[in-house]
Protein backbone atom coordinates (compact mmCIF):
# COMPACT_ATOMS: atom_id res chain seq x y z
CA UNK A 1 0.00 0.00 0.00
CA UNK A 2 2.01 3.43 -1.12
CA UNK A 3 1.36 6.54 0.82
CA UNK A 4 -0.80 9.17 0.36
CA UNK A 5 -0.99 12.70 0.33
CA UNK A 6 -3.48 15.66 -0.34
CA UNK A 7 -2.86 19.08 -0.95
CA UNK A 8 -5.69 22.13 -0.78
CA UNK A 9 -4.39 24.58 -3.37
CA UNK A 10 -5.98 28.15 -3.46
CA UNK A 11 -6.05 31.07 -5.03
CA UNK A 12 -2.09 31.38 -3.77
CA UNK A 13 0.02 29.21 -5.74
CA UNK A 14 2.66 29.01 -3.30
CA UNK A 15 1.08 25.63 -2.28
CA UNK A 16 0.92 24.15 -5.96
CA UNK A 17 4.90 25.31 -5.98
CA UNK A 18 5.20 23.07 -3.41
CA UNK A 19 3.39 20.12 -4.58
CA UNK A 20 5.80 20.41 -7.57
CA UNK A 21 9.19 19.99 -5.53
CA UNK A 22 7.59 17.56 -2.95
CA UNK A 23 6.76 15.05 -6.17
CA UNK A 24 10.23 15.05 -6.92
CA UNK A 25 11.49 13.08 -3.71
CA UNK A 26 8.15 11.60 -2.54
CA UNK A 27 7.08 8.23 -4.04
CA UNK A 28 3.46 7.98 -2.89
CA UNK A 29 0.37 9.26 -4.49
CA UNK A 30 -0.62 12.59 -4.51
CA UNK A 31 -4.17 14.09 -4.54
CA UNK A 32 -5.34 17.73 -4.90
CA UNK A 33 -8.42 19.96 -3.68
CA UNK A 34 -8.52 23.20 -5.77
CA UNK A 35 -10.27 25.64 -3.78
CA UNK A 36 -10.57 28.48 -7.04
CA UNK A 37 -13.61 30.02 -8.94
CA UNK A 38 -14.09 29.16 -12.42
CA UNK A 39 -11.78 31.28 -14.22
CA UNK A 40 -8.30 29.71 -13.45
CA UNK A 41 -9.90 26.28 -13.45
CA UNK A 42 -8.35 25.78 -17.05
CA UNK A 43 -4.94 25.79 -16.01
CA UNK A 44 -5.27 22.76 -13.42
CA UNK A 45 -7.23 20.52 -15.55
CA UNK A 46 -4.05 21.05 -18.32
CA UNK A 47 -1.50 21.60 -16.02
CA UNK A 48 1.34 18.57 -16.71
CA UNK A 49 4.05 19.98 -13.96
CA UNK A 50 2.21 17.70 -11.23
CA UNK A 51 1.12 14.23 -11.44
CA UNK A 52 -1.84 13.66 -9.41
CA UNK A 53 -3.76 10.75 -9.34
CA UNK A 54 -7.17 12.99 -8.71
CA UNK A 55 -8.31 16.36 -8.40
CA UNK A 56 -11.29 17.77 -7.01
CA UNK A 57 -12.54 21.25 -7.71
CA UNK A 58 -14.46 22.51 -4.30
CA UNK A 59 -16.82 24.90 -6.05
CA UNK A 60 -17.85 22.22 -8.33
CA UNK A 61 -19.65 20.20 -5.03
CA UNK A 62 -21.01 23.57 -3.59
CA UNK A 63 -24.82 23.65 -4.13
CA UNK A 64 -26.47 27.34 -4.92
CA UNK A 65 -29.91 27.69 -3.59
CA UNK A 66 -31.27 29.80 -6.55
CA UNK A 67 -35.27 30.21 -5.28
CA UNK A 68 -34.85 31.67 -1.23
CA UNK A 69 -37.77 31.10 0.69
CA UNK A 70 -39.06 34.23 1.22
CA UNK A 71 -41.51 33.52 3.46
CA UNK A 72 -39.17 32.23 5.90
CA UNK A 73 -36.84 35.12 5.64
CA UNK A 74 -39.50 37.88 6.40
CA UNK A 75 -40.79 35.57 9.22
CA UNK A 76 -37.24 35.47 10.66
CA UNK A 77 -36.69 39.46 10.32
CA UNK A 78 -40.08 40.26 11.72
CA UNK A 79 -39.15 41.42 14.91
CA UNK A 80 -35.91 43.99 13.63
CA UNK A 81 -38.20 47.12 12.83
CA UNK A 82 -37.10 49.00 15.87
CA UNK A 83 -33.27 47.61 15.07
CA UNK A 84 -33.54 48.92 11.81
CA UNK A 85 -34.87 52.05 13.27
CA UNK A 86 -32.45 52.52 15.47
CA UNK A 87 -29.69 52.16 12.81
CA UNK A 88 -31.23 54.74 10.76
CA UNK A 89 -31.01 57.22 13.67
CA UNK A 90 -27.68 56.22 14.86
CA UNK A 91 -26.76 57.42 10.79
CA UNK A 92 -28.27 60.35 11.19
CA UNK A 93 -26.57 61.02 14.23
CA UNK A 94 -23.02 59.49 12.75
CA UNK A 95 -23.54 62.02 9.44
CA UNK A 96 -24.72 65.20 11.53
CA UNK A 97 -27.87 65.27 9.49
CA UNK A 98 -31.01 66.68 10.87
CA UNK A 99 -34.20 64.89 10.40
């Protein structure tokens, strides 16, 4: 059974610098979570400086509620009307404006 390792690249790419020199004297397998939006995806799915065995893209298993439940939301904010009022003075107050 070989070793394993995983690395959690981001946005910083001091971590997939790493990975690179680590492959180079480790013997094991290596595996990768890339923690990055969309638009610098392209250059880890063609990348050929390190071998990994799999990748994972985290924003590719993170589920978007599109339709809020509205409902629920005003129920849960019912109560804030004197909060909010209170903020609006407090700006007032902050700005020197005078109502």
């Amino acid at each position: 059974m070989t070793d394993k390792v995983i690395f959690w690249f981001s946005a910083d790419l001091v971590q997939f610098c790493l990975a690179y020199y680590f492959q180079k004297s480790y013997k094991g397998e290596l595996f990768s979570i890339i923690d990055i939006t969309n638009k610098p995806k392209g250059f880890f799915k063609e990348q050929n400086l390190v071998k990994f065995s799999k990748s994972w893209f985290f924003h590719d298993h993170i589920k978007v509620k599109k339709n809020p439940d509205l409902k629920k939301i005003n129920e849960n904010n019912a109560g804030d009307e004197g909060f909010v009022k209170s903020l609006k003075e407090d700006q007032k107050y902050l700005n020197n404006e005078k109502s």
